[in-house]
C-alpha atoms as a PDB file:
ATOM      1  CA  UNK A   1      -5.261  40.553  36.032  1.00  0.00           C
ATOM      2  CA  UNK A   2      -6.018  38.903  32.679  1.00  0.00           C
ATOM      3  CA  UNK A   3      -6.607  34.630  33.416  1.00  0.00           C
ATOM      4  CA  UNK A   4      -6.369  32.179  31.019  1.00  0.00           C
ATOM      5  CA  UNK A   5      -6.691  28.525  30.229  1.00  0.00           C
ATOM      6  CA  UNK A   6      -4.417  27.190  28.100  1.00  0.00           C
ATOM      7  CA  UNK A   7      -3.767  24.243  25.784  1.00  0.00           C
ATOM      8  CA  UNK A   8      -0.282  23.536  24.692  1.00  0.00           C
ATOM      9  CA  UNK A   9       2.250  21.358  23.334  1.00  0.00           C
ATOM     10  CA  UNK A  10       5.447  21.267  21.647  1.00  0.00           C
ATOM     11  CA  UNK A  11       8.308  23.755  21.021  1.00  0.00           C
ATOM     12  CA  UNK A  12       5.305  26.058  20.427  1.00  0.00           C
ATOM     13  CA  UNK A  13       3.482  25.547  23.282  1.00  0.00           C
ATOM     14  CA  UNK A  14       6.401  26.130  25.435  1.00  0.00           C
ATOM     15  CA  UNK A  15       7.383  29.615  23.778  1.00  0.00           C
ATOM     16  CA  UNK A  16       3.634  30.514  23.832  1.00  0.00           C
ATOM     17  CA  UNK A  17       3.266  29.965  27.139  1.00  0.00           C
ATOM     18  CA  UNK A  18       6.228  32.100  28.160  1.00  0.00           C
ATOM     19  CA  UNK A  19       4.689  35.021  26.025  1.00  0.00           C
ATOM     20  CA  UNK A  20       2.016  34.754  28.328  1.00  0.00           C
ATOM     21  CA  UNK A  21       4.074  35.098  31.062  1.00  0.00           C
ATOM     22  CA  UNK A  22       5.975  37.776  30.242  1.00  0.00           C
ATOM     23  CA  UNK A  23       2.900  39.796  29.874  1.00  0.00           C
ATOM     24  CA  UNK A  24       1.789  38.975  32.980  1.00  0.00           C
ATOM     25  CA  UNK A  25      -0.984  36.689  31.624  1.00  0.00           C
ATOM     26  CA  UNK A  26      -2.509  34.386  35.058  1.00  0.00           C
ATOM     27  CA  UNK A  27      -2.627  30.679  33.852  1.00  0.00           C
ATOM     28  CA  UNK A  28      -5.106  29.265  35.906  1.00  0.00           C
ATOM     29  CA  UNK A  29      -4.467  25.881  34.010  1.00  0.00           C
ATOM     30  CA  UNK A  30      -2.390  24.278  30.958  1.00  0.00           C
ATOM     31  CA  UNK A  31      -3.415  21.154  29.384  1.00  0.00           C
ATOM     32  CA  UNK A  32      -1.249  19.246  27.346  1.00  0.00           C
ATOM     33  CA  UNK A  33      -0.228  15.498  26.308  1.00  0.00           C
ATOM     34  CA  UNK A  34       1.679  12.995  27.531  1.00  0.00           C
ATOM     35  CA  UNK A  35       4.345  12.068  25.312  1.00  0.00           C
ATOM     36  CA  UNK A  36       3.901   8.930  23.421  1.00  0.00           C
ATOM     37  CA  UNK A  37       6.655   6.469  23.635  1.00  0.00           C
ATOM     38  CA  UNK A  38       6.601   5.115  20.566  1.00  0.00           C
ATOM     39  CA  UNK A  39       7.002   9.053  19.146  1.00  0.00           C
ATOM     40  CA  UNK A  40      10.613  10.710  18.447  1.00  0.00           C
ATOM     41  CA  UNK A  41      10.177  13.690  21.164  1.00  0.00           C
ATOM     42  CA  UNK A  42      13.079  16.188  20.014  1.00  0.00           C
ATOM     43  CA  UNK A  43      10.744  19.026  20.930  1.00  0.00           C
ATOM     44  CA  UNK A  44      10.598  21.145  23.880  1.00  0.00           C
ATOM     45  CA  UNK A  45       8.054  19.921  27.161  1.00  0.00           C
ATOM     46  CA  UNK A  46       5.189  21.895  28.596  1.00  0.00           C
ATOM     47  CA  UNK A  47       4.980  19.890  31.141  1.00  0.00           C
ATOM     48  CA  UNK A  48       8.233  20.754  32.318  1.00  0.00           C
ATOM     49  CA  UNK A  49       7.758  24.239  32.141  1.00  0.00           C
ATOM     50  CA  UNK A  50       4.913  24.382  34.363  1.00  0.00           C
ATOM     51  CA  UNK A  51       6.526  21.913  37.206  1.00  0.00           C
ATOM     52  CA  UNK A  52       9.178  24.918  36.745  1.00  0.00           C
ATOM     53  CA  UNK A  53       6.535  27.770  36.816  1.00  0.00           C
ATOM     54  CA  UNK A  54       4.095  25.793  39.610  1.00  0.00           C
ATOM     55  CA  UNK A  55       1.240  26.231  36.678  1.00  0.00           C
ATOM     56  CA  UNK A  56      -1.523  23.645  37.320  1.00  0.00           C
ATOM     57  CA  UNK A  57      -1.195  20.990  34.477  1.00  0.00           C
ATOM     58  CA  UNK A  58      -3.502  17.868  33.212  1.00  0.00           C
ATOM     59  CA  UNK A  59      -2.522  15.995  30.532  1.00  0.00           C
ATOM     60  CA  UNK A  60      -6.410  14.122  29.708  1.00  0.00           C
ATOM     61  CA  UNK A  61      -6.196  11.490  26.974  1.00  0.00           C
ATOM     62  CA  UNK A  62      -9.700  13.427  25.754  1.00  0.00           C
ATOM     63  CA  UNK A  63      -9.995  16.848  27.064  1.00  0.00           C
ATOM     64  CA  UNK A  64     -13.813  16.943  25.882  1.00  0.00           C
ATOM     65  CA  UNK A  65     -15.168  15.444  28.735  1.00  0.00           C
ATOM     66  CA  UNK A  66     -17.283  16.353  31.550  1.00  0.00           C
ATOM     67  CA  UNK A  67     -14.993  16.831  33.894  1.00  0.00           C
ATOM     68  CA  UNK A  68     -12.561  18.682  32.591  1.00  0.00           C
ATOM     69  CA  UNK A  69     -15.269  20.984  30.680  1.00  0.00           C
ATOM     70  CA  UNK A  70     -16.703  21.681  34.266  1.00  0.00           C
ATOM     71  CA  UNK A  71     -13.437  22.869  35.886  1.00  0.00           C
ATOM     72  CA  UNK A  72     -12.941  24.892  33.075  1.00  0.00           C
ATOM     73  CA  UNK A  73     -16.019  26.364  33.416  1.00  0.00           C
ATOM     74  CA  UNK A  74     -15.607  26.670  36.737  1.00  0.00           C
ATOM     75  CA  UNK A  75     -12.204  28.894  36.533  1.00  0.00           C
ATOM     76  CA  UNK A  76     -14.360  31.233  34.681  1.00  0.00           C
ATOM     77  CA  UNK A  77     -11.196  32.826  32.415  1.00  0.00           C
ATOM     78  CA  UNK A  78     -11.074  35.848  30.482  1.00  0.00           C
ATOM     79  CA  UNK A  79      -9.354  33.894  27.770  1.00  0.00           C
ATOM     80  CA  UNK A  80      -8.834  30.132  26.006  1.00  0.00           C
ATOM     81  CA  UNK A  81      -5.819  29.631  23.867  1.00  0.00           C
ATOM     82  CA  UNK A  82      -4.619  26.666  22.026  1.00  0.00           C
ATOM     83  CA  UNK A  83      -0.801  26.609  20.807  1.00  0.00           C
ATOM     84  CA  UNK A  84      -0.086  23.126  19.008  1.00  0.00           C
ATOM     85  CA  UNK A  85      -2.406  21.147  20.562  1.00  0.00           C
ATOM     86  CA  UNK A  86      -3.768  17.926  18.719  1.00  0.00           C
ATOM     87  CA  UNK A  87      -7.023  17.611  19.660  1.00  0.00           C
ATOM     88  CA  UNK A  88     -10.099  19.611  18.888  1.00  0.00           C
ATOM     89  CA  UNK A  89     -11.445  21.609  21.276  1.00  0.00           C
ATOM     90  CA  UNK A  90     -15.578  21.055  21.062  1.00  0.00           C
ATOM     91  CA  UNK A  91     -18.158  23.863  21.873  1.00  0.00           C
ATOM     92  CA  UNK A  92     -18.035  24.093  25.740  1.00  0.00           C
ATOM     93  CA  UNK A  93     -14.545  24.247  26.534  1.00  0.00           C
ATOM     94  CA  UNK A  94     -14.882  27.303  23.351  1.00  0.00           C
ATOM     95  CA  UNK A  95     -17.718  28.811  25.116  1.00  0.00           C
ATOM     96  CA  UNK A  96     -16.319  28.733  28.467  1.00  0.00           C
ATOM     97  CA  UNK A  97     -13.890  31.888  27.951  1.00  0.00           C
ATOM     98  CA  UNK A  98     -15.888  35.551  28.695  1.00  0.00           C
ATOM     99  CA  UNK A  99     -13.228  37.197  25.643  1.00  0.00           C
ATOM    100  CA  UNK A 100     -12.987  34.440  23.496  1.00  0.00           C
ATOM    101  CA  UNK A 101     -10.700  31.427  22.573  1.00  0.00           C
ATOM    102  CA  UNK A 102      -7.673  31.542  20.253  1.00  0.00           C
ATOM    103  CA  UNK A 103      -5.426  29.690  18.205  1.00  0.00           C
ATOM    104  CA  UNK A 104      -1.699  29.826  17.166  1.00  0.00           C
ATOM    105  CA  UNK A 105      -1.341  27.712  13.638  1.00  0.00           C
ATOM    106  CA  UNK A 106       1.392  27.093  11.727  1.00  0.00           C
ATOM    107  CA  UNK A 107       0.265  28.179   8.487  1.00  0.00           C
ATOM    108  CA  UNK A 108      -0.499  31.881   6.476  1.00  0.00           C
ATOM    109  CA  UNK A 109      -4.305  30.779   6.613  1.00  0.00           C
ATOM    110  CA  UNK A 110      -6.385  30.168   4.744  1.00  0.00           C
ATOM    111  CA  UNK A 111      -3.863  27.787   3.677  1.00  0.00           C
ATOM    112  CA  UNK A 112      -2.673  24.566   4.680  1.00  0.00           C
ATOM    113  CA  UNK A 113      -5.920  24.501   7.687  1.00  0.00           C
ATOM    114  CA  UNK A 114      -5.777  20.751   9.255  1.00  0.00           C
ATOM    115  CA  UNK A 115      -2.583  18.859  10.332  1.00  0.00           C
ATOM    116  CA  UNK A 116       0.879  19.167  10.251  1.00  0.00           C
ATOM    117  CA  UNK A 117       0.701  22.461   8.027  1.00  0.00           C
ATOM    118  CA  UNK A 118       4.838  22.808   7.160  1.00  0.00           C
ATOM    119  CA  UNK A 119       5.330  19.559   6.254  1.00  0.00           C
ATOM    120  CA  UNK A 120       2.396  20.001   3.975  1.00  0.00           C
ATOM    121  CA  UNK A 121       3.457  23.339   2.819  1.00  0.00           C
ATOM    122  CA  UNK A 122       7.104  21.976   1.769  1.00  0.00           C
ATOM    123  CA  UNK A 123       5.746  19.165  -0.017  1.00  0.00           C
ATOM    124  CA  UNK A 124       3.945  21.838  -2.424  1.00  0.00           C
ATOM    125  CA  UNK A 125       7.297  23.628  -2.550  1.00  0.00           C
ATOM    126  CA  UNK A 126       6.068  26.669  -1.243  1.00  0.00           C
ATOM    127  CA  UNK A 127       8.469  29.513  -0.881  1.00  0.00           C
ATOM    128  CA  UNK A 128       6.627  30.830   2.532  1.00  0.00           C
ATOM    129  CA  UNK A 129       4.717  29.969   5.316  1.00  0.00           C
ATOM    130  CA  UNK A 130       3.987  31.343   8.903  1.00  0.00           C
ATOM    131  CA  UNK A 131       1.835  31.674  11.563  1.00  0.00           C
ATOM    132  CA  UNK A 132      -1.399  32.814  11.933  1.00  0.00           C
ATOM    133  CA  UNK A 133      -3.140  33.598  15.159  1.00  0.00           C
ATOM    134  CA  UNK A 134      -7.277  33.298  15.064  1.00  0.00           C
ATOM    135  CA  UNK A 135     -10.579  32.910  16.829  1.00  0.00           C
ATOM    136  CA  UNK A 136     -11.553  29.164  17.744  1.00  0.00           C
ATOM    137  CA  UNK A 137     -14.666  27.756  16.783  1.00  0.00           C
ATOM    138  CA  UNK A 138     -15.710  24.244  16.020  1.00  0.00           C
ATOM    139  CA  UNK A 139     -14.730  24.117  12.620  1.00  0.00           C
ATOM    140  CA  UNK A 140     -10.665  23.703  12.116  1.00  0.00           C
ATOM    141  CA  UNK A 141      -8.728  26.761  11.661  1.00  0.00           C
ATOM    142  CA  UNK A 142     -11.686  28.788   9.664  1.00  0.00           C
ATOM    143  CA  UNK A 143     -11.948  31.601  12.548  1.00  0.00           C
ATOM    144  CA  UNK A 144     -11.056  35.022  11.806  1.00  0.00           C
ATOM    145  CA  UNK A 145      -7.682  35.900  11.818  1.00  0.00           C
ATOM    146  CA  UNK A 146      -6.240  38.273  14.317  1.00  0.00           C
ATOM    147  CA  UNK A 147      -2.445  38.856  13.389  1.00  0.00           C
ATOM    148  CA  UNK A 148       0.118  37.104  11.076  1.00  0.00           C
ATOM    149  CA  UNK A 149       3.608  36.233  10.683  1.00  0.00           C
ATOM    150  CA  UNK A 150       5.371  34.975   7.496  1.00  0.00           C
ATOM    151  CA  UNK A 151       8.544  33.264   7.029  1.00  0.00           C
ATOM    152  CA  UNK A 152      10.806  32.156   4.294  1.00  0.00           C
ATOM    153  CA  UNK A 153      11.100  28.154   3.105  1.00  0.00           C
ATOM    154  CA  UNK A 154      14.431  28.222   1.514  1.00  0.00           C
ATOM    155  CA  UNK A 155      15.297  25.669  -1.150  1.00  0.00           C
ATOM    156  CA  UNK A 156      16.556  23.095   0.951  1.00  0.00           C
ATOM    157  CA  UNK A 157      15.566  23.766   4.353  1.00  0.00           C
ATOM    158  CA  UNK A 158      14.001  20.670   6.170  1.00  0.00           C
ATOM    159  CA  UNK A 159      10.714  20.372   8.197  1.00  0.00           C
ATOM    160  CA  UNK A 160      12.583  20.974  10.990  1.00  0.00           C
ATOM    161  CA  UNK A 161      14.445  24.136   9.909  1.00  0.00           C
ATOM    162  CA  UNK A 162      10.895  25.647   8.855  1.00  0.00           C
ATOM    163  CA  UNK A 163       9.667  24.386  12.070  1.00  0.00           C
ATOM    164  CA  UNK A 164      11.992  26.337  14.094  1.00  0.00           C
ATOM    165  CA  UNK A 165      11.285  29.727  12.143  1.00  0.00           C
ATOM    166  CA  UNK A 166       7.971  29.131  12.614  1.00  0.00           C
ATOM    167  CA  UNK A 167       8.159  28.963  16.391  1.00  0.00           C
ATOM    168  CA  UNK A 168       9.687  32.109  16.585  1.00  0.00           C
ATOM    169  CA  UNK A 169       7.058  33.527  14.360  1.00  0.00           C
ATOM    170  CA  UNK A 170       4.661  32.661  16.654  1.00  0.00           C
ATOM    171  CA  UNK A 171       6.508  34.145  19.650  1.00  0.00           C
ATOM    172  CA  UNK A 172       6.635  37.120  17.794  1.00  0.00           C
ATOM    173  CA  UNK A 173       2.960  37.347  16.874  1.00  0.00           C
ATOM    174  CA  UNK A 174       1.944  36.630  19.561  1.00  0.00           C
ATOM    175  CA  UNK A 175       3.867  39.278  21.361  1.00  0.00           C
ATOM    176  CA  UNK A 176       2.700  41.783  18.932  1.00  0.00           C
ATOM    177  CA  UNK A 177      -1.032  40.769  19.255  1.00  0.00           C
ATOM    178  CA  UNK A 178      -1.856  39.987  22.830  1.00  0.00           C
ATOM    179  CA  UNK A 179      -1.324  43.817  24.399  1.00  0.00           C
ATOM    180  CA  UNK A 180      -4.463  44.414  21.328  1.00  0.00           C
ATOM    181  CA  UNK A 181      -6.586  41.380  22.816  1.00  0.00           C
ATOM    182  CA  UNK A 182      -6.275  42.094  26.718  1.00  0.00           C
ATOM    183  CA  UNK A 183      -6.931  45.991  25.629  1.00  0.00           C
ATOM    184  CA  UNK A 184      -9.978  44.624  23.404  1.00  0.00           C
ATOM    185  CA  UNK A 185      -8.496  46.541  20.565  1.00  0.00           C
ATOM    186  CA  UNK A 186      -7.479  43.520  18.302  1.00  0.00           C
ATOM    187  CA  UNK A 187      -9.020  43.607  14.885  1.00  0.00           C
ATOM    188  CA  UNK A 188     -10.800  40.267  14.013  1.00  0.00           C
ATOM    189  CA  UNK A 189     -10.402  39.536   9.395  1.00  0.00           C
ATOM    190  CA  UNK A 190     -12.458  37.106   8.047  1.00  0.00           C
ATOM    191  CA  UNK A 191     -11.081  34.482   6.346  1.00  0.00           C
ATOM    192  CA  UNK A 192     -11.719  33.851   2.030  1.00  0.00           C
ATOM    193  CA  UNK A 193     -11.762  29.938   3.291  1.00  0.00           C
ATOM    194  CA  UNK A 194     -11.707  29.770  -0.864  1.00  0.00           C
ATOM    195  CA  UNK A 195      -8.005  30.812  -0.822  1.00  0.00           C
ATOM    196  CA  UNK A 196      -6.844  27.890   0.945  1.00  0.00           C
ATOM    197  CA  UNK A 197      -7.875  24.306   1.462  1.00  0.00           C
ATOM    198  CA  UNK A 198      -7.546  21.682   3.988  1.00  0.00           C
ATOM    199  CA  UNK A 199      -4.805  18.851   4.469  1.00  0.00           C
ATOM    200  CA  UNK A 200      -5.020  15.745   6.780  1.00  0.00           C
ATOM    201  CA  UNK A 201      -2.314  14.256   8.895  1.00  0.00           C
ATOM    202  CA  UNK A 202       0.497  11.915   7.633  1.00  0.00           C
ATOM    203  CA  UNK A 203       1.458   8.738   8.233  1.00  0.00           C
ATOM    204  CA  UNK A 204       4.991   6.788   7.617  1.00  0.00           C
ATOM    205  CA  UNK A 205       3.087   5.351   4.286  1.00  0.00           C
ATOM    206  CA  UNK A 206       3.055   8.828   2.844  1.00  0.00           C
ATOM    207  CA  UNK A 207       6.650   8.885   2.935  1.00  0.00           C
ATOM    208  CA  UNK A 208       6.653   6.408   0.054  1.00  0.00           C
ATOM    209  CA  UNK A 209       8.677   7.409  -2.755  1.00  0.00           C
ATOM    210  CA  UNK A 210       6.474   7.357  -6.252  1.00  0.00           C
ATOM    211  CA  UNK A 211       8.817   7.362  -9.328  1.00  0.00           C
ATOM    212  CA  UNK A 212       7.032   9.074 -11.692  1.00  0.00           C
ATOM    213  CA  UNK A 213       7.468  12.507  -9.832  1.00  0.00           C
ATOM    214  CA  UNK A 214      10.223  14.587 -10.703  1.00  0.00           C
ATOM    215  CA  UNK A 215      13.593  15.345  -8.877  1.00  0.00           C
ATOM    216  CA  UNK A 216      11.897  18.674  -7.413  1.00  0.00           C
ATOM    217  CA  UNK A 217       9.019  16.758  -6.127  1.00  0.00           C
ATOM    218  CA  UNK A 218      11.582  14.131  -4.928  1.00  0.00           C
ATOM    219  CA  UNK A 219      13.380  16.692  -3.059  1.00  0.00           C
ATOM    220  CA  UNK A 220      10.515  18.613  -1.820  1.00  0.00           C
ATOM    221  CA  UNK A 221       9.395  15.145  -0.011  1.00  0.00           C
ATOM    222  CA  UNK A 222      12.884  14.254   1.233  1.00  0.00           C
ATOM    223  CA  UNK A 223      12.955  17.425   2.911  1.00  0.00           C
ATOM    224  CA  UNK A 224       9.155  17.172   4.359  1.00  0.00           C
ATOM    225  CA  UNK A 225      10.035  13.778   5.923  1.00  0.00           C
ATOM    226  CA  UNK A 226      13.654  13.866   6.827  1.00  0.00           C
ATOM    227  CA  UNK A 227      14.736  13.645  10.186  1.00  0.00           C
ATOM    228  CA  UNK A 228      12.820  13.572  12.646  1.00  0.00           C
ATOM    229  CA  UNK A 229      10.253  12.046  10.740  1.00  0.00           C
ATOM    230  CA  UNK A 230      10.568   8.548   9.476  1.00  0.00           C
ATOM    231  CA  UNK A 231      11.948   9.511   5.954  1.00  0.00           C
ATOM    232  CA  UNK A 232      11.163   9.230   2.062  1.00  0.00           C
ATOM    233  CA  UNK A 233      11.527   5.480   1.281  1.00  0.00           C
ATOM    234  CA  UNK A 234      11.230   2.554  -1.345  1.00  0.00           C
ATOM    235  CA  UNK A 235      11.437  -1.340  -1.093  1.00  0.00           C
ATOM    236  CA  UNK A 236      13.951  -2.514  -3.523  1.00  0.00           C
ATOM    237  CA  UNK A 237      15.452  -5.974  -4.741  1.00  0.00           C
ATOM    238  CA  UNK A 238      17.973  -5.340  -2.112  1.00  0.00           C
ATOM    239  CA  UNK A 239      16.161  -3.713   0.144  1.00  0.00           C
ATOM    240  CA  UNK A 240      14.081  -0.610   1.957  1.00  0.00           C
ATOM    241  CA  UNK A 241      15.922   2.526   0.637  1.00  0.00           C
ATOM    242  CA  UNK A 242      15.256   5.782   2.741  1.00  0.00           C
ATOM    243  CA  UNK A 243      16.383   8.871   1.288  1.00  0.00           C
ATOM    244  CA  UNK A 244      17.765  11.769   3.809  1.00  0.00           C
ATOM    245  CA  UNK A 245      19.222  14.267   2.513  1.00  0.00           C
ATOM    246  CA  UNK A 246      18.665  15.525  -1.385  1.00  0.00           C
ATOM    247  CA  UNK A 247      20.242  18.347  -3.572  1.00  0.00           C
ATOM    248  CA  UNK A 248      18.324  19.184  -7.091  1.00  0.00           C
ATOM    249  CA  UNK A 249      21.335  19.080  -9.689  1.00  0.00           C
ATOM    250  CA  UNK A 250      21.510  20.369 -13.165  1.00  0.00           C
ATOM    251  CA  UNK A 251      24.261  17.512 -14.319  1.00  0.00           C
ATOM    252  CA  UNK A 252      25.958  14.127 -12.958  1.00  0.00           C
ATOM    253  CA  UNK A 253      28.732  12.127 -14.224  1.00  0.00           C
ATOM    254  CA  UNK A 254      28.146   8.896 -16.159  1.00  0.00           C
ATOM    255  CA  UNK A 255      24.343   8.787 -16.588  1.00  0.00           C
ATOM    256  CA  UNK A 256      22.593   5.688 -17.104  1.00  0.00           C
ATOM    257  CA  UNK A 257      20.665   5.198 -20.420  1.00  0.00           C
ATOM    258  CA  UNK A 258      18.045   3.896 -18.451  1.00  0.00           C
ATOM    259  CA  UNK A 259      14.060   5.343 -19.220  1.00  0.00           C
ATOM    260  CA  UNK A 260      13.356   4.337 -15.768  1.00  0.00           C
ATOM    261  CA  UNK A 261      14.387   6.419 -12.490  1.00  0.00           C
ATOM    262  CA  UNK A 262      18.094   5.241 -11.517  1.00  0.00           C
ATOM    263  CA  UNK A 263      20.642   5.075  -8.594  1.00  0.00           C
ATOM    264  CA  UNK A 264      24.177   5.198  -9.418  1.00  0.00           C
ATOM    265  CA  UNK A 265      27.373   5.383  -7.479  1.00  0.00           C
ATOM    266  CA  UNK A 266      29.445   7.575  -9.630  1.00  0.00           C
ATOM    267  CA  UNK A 267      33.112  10.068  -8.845  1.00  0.00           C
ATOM    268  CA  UNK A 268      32.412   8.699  -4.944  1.00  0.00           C
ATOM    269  CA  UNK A 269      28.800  10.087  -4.630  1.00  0.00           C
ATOM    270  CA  UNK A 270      25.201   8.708  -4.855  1.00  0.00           C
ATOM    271  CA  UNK A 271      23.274  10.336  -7.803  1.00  0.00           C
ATOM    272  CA  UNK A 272      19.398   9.907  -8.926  1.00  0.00           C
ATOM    273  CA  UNK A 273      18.236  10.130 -12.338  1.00  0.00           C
ATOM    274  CA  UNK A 274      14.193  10.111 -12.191  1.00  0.00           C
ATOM    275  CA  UNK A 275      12.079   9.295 -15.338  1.00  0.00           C
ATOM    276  CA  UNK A 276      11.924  12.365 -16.834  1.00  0.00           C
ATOM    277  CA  UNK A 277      15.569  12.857 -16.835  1.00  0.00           C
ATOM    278  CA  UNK A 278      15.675  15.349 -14.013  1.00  0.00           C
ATOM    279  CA  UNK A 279      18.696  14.954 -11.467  1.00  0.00           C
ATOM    280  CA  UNK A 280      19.576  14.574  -7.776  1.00  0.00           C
ATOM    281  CA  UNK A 281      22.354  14.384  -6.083  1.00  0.00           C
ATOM    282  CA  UNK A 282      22.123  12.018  -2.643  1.00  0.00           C
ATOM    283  CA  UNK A 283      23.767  13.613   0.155  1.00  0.00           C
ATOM    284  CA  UNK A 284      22.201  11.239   2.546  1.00  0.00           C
ATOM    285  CA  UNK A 285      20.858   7.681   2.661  1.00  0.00           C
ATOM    286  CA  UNK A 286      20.159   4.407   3.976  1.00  0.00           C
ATOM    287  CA  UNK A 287      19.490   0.217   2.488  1.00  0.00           C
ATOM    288  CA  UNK A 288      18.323  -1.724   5.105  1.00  0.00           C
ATOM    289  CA  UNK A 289      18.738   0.656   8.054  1.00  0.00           C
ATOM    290  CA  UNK A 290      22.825   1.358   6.901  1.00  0.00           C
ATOM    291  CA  UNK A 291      24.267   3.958   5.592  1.00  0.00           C
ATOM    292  CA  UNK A 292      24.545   3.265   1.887  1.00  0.00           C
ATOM    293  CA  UNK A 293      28.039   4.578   0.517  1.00  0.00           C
ATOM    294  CA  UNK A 294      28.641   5.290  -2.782  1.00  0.00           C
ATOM    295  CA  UNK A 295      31.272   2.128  -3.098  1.00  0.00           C
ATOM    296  CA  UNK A 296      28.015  -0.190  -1.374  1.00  0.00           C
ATOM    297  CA  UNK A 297      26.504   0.386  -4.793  1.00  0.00           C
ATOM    298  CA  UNK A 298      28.156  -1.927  -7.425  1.00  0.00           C
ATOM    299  CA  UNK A 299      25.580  -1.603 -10.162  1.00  0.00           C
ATOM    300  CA  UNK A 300      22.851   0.393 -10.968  1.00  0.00           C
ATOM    301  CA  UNK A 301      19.796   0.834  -9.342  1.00  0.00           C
ATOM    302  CA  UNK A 302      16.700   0.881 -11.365  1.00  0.00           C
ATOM    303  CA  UNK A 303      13.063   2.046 -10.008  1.00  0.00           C
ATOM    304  CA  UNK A 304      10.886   0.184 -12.438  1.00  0.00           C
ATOM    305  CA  UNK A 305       7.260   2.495 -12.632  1.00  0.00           C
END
């Protein structure tokens, strides 16, 4: 029987884990996190899934220590994976597998290596993404590639919409690639780490609005940061405006003759003029932590650069 050790997380981690399963994959032990209160969990728990599967299951604030490197070490398994885990896994935990260590990422590497590759990938208005599954090694997401899945980012489609394809690409790679890596059959490609760079984690800072961008960049933020992340946001004269919800539109009624980027209430909807003229329509926002209404908005207003 093929035995594994596992490190997991998220809606990924929990779909990974029951790919493993159905292929009769022995998990001698999943590590994951414990969820941070202060963090908006709408994702799927791995804990939970191994209470329900009686899988062993740690959750170490640092899983690089002694400790948990020994018993590791000491389950001797055939294989190490890693499906949306956060933290780097250092050399012995990598070394400890006898067939190798693996890695599900949210990206069509060599693009987008590092954090929180959709968000990143929508913010640069990319048209696809996927998953890629790869070797492990101590440098992030630079092992060779074993099997890929793409998926399409639609024009509007949020984080969270690419998110959820995503997960299912990984199921499905996954599937497809694991008979090939218990068999020792899987073909190992090298990446062109030229073809691709790599991108840090956000923070709720990044989600500030800069006026000088255009309405596609505008929109391609909005839909990076929307729900559940904090948001796209400005501080105005009357107030911190968070933008949820975006559509890129050709025309608007009664446009301001403004140079700067403008907010106008206008045939009972929000529009968005930026600087170089190009429009938005605002399906979805907030002043202050309210919903902000078209007939809240009794003049103008204007984003000065």
């Amino acid at each position: 029987m093929t035995r594994a050790v596992v490190f997991a997380y998220h809606d990924v981690g929990v779909r990974s884990l029951k790919v493993l399963l159905a292929h009769g994959v022995r998990l001698e032990l999943v590590v994951t996190h414990e969820d941070n209160p202060d963090e908006n969990i709408w994702f799927g728990s791995v804990a939970q899934l191994c209470r329900d599967y009686d899988i062993p299951c740690i959750a170490p604030a640092d899983p690089n220590v002694g400790e948990v490197e020994a018993r590791i070490a000491a389950l001797a398994p055939d294989f190490v994976f890693s499906f949306y885990y956060r933290h780097m896994l250092k050399a012995p935990i990598l070394a400890a597998p006898s067939r190798g260590a693996f890695n599900l990422h949210g990206s069509l590497l060599p693009k987008y290596r590092g954090r929180v590759p959709v968000n990143w990938a929508i913010i640069h208005g990319e048209t696809e993404t996927g998953v890629s599954l790869h070797v492990m090694n101590i440098k992030p997401d630079n092992g060779a590639i074993v099997d890929q899945v793409a998926v399409p980012i639609l024009p509007d489609d949020t984080a969270r919409d690419v998110f959820a394809k995503v997960t299912v690409a990984g199921e499905l790679c996954l599937n497809r690639a694991l008979p090939q890596l218990i068999a020792g059959t899987a073909t190992l490609t090298s990446q062109d780490l030229r073809l691709g760079a790599y991108f840090g984690g956000r923070k709720m800072e990044d989600g500030r609005i800069d006026w000088t961008q255009s309405a596609t960049q505008l929109h391609n933020l909005v839909r990076a940061v929307t729900h559940p992340y904090p948001g796209a946001f400005s501080d105005t004269p009357l107030g911190r405006l968070t933008l949820w919800r975006t559509r890129c539109v050709t025309d608007a009624p009664a446009i301001p003759s403004t140079r700067s980027a403008t907010l106008w209430a206008a045939s009972g909807r929000l529009w968005l003029r930026m600087a170089d003229g190009s429009l938005l329509r605002i399906l979805d926002a907030e002043l202050n932590d309210a919903p902000l209404a078209p007939a809240v908005l009794n003049a103008p207003l204007v984003f000065d650069l």
